[in-house]
PDB file of N, CA and C in Angstrom:
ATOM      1  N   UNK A   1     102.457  61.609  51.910  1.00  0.00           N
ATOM      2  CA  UNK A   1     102.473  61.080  53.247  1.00  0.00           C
ATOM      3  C   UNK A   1     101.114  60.508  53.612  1.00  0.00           C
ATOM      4  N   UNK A   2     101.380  59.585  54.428  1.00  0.00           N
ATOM      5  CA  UNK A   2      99.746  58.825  54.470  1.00  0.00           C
ATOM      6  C   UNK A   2      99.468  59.260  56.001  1.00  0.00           C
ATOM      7  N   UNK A   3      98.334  59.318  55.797  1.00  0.00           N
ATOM      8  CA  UNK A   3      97.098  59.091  57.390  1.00  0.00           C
ATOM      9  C   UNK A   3      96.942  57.963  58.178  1.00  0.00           C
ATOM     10  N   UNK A   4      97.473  58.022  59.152  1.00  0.00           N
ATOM     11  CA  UNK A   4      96.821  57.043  60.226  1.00  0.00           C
ATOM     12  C   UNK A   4      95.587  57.553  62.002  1.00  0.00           C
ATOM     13  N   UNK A   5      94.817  56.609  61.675  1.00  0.00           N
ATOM     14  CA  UNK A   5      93.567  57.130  62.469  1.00  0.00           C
ATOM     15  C   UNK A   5      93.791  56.129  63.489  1.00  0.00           C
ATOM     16  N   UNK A   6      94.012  56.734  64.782  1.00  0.00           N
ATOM     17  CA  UNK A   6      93.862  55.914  66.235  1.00  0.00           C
ATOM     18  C   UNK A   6      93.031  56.226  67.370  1.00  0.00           C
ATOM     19  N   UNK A   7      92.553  54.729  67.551  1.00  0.00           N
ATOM     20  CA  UNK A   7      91.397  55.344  68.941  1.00  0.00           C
ATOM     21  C   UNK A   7      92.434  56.281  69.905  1.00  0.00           C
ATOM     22  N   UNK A   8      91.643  56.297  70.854  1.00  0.00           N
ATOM     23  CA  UNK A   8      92.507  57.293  72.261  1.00  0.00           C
ATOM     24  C   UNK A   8      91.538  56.926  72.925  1.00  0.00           C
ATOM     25  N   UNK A   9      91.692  55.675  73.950  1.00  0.00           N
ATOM     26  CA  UNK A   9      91.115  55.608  75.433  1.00  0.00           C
ATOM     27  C   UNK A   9      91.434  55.691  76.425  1.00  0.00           C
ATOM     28  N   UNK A  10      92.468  57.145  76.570  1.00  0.00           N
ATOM     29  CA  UNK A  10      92.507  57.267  78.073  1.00  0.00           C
ATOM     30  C   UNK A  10      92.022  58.708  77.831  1.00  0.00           C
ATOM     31  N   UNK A  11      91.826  59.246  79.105  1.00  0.00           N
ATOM     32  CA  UNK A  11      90.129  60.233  79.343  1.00  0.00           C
ATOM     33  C   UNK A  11      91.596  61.670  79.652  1.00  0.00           C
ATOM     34  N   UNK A  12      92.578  60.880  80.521  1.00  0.00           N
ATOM     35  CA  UNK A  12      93.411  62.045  80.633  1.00  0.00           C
ATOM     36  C   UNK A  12      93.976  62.958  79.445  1.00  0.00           C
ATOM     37  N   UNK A  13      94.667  61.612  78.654  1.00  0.00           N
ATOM     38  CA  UNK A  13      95.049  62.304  77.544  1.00  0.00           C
ATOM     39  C   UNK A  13      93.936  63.119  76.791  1.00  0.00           C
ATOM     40  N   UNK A  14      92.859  62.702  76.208  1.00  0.00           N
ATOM     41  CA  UNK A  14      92.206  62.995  75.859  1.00  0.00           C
ATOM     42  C   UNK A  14      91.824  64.489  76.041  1.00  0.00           C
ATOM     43  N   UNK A  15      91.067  65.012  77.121  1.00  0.00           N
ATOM     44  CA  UNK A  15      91.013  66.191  78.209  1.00  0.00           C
ATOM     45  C   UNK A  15      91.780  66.790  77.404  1.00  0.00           C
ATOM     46  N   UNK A  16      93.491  66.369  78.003  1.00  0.00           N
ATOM     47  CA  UNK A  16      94.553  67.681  77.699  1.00  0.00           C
ATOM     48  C   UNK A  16      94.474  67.805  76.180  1.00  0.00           C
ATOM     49  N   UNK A  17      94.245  67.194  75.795  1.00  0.00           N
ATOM     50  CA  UNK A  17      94.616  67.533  74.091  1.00  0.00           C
ATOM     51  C   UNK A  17      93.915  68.391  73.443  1.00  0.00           C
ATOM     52  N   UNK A  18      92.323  68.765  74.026  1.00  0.00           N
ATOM     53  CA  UNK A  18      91.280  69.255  73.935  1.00  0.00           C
ATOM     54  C   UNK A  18      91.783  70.809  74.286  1.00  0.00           C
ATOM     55  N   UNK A  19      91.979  71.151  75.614  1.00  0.00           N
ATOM     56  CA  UNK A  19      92.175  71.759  76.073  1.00  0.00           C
ATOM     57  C   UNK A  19      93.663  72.566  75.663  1.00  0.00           C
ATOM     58  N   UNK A  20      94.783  71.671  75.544  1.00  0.00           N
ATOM     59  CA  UNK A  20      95.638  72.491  75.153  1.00  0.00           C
ATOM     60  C   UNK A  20      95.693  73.309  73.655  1.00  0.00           C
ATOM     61  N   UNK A  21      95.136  72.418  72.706  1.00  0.00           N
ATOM     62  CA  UNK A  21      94.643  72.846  71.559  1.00  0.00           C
ATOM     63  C   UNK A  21      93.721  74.060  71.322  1.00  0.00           C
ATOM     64  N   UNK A  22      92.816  74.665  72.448  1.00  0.00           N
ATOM     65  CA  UNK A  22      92.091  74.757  72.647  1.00  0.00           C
ATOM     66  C   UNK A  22      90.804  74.775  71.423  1.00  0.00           C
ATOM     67  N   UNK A  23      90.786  73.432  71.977  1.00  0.00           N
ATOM     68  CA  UNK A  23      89.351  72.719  70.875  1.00  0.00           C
ATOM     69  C   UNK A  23      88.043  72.566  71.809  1.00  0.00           C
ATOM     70  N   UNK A  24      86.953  72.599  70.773  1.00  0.00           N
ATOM     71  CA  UNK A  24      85.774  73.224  71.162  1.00  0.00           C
ATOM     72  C   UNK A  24      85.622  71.847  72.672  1.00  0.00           C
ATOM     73  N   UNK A  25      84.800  72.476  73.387  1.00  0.00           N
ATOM     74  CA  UNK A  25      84.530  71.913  74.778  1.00  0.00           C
ATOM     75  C   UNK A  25      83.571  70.984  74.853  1.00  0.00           C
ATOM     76  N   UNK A  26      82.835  70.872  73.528  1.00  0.00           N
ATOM     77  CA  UNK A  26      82.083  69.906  73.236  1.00  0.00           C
ATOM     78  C   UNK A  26      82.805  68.228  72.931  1.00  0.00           C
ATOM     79  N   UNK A  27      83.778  68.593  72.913  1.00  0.00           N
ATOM     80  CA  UNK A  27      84.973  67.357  72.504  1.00  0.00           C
ATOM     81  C   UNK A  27      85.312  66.652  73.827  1.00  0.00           C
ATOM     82  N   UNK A  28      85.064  67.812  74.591  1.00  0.00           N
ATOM     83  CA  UNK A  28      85.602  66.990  76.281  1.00  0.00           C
ATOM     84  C   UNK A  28      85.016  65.609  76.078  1.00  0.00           C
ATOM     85  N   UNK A  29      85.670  64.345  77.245  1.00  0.00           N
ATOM     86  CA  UNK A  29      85.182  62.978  77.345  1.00  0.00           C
ATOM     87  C   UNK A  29      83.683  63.016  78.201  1.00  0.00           C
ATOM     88  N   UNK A  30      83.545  63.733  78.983  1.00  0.00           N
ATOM     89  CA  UNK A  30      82.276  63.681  79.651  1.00  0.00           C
ATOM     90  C   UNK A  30      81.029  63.929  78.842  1.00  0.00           C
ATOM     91  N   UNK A  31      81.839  65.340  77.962  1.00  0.00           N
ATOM     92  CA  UNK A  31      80.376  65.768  77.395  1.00  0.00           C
ATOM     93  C   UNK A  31      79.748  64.204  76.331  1.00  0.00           C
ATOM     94  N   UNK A  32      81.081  63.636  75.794  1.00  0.00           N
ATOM     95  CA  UNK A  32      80.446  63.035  74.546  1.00  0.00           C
ATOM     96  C   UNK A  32      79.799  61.534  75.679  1.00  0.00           C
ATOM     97  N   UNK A  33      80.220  61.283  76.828  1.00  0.00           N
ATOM     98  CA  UNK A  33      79.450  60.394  77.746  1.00  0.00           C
ATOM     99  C   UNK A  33      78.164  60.663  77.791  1.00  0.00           C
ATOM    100  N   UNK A  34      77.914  62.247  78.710  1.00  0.00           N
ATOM    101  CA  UNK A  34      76.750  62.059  79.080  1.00  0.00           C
ATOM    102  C   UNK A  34      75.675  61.995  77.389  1.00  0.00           C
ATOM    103  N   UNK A  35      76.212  62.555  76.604  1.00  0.00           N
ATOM    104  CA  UNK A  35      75.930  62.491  74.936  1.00  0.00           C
ATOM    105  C   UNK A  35      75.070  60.799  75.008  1.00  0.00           C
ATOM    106  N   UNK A  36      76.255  59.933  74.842  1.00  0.00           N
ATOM    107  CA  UNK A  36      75.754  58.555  75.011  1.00  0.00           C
ATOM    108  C   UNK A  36      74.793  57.927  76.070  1.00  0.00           C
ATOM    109  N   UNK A  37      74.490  58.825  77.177  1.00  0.00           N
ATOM    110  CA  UNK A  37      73.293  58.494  78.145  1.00  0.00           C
ATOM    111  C   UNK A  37      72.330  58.905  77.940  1.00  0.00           C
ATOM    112  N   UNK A  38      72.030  59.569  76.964  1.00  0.00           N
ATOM    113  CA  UNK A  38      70.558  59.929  76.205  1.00  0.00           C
ATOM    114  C   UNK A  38      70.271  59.447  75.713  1.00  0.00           C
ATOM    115  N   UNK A  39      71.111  58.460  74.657  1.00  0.00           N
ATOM    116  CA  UNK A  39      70.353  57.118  74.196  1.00  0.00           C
ATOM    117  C   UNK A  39      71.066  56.026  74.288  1.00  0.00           C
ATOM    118  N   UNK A  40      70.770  54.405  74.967  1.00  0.00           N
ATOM    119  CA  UNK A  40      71.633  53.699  74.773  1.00  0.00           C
ATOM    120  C   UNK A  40      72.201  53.235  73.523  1.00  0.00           C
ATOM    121  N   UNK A  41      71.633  53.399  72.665  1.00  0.00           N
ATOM    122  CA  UNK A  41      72.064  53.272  71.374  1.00  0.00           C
ATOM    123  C   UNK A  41      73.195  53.690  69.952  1.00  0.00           C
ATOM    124  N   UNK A  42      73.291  54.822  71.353  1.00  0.00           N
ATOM    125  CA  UNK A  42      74.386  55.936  70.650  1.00  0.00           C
ATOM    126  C   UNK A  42      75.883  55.538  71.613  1.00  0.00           C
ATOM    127  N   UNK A  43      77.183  55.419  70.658  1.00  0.00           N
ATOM    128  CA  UNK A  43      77.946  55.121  71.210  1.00  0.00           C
ATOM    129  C   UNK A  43      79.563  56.048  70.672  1.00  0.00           C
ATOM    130  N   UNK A  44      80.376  56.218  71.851  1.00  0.00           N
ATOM    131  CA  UNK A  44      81.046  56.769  71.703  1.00  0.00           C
ATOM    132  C   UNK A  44      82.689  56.423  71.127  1.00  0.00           C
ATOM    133  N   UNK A  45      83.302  57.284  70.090  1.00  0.00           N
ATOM    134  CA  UNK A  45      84.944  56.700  69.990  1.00  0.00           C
ATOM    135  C   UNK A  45      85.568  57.820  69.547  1.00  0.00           C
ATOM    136  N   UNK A  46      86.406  57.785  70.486  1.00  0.00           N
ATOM    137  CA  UNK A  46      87.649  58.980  70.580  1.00  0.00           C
ATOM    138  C   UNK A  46      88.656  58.926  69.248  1.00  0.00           C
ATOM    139  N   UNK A  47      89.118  59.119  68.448  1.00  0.00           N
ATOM    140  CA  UNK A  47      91.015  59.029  67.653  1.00  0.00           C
ATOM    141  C   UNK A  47      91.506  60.205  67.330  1.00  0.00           C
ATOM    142  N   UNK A  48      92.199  59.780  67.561  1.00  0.00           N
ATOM    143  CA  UNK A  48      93.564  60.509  67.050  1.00  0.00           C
ATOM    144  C   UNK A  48      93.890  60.484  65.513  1.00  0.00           C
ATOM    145  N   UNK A  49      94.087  61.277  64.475  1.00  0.00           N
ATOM    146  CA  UNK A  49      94.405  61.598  63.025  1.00  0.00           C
ATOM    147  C   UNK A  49      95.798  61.774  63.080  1.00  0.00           C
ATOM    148  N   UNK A  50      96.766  61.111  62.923  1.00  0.00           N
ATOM    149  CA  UNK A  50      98.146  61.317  62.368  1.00  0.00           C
ATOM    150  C   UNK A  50      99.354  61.428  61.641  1.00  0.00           C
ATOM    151  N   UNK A  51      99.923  62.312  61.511  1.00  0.00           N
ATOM    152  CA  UNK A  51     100.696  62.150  60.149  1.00  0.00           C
ATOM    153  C   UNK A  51     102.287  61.874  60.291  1.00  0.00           C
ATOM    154  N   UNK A  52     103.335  61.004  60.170  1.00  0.00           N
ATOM    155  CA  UNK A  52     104.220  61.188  60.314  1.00  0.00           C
ATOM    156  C   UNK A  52     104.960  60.880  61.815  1.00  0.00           C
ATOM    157  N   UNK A  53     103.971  60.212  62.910  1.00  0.00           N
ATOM    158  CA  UNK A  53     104.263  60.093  63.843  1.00  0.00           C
ATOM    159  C   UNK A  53     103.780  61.865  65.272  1.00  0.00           C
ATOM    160  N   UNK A  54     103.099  62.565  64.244  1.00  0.00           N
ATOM    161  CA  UNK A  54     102.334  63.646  64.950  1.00  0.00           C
ATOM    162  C   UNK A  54     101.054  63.968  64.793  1.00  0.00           C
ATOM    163  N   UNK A  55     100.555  64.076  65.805  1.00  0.00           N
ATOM    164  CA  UNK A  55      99.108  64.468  65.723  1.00  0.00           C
ATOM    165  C   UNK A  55      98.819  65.363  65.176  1.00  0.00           C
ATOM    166  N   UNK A  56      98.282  65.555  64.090  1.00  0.00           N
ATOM    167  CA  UNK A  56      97.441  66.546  62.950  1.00  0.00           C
ATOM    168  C   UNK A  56      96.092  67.311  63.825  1.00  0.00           C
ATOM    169  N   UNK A  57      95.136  65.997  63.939  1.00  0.00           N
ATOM    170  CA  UNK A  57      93.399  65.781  64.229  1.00  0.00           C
ATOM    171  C   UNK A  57      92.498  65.323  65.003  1.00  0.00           C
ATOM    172  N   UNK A  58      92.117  65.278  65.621  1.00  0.00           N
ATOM    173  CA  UNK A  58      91.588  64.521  66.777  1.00  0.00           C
ATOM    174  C   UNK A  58      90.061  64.661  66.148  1.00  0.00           C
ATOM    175  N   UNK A  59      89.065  63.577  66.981  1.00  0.00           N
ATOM    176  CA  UNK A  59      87.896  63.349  66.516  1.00  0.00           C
ATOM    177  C   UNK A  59      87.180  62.993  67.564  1.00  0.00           C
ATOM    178  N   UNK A  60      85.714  63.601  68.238  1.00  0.00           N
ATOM    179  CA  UNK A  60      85.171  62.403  68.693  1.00  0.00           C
ATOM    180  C   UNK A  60      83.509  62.238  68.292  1.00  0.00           C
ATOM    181  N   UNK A  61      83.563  60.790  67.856  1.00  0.00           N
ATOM    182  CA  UNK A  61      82.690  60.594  67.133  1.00  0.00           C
ATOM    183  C   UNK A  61      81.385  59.390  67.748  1.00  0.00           C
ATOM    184  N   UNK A  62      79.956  60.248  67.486  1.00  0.00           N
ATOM    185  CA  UNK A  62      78.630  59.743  68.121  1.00  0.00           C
ATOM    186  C   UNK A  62      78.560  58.709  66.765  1.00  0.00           C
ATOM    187  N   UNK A  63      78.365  57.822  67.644  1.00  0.00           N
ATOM    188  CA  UNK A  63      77.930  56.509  66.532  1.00  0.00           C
ATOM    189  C   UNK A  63      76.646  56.386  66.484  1.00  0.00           C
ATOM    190  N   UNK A  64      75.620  56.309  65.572  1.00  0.00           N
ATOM    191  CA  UNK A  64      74.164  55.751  65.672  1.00  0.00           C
ATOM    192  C   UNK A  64      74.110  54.328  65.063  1.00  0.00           C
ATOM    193  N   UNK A  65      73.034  53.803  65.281  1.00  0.00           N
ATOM    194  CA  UNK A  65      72.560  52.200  64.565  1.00  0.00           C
ATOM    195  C   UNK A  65      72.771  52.575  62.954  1.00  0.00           C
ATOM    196  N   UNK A  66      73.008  51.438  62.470  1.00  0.00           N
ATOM    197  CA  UNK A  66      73.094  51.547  60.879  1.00  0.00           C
ATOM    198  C   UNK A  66      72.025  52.168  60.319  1.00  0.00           C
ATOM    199  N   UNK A  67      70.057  52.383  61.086  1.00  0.00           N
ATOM    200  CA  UNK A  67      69.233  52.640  60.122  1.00  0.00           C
ATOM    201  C   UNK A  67      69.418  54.128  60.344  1.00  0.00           C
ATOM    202  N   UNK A  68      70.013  54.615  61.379  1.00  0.00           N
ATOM    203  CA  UNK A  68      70.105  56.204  61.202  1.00  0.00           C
ATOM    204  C   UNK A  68      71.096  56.749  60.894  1.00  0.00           C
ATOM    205  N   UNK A  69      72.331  57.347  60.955  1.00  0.00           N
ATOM    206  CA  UNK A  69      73.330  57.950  60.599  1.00  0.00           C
ATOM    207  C   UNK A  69      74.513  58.786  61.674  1.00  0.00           C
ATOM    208  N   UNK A  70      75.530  58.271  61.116  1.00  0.00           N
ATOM    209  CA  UNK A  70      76.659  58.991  62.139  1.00  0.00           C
ATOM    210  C   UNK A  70      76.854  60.621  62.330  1.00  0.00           C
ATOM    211  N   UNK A  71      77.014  60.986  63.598  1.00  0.00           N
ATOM    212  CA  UNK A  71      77.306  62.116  63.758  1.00  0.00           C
ATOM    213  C   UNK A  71      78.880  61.975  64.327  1.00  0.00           C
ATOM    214  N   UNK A  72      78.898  63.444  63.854  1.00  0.00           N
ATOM    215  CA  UNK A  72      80.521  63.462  64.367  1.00  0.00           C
ATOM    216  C   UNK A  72      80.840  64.742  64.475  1.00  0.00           C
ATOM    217  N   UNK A  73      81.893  65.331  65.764  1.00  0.00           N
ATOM    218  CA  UNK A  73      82.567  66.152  65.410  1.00  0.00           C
ATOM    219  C   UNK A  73      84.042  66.107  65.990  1.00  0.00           C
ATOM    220  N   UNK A  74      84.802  67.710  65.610  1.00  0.00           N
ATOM    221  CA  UNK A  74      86.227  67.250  65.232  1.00  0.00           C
ATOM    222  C   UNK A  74      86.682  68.667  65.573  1.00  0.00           C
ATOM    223  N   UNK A  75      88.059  68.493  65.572  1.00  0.00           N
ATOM    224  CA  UNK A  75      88.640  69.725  65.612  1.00  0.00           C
ATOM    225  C   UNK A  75      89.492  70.008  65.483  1.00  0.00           C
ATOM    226  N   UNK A  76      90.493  70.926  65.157  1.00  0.00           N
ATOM    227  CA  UNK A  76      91.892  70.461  63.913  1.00  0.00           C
ATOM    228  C   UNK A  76      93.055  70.949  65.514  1.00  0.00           C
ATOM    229  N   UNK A  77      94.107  70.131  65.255  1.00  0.00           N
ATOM    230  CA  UNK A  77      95.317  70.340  66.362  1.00  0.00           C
ATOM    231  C   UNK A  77      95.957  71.748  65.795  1.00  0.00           C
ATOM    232  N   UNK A  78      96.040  72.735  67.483  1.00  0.00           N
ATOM    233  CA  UNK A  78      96.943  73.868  66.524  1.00  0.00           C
ATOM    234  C   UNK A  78      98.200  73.797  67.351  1.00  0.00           C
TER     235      UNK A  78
END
């Protein structure tokens, strides 16, 4: 079965998915905002990991400039 990876830009969904899962709180949409107001350079993107038409994975991931390196974290759907 194959993987498909999708953004998620709405803040609601997002939230609940966090929360109902209960996945770490660092995943919330605000935190990874105010995240991105510490540097303008750092930028934010939400997805969704899916298998089969169900959500497996969710992700949200700090982007840096190409000369430094991506951070990311994640947290598995239960």
């Amino acid at each position: 079965m194959s993987l498909s990876v999708n953004p998620c830009d709405n803040r609601k969904t997002w939230d609940a998915r966090v929360r109902v899962t209960g996945g770490n709180p660092q995943l919330l949409w605000g935190i990874g905002e105010a995240e991105a107001l510490t540097d303008e350079q750092i930028s934010v993107e939400r997805v969704m990991v899916n298998r089969a038409n169900q959500t497996i994975g969710y992700g949200q991931l700090l982007i840096y400039p190409e000369d430094k390196h991506t951070v990311w974290t994640r947290s598995p759907c239960t």
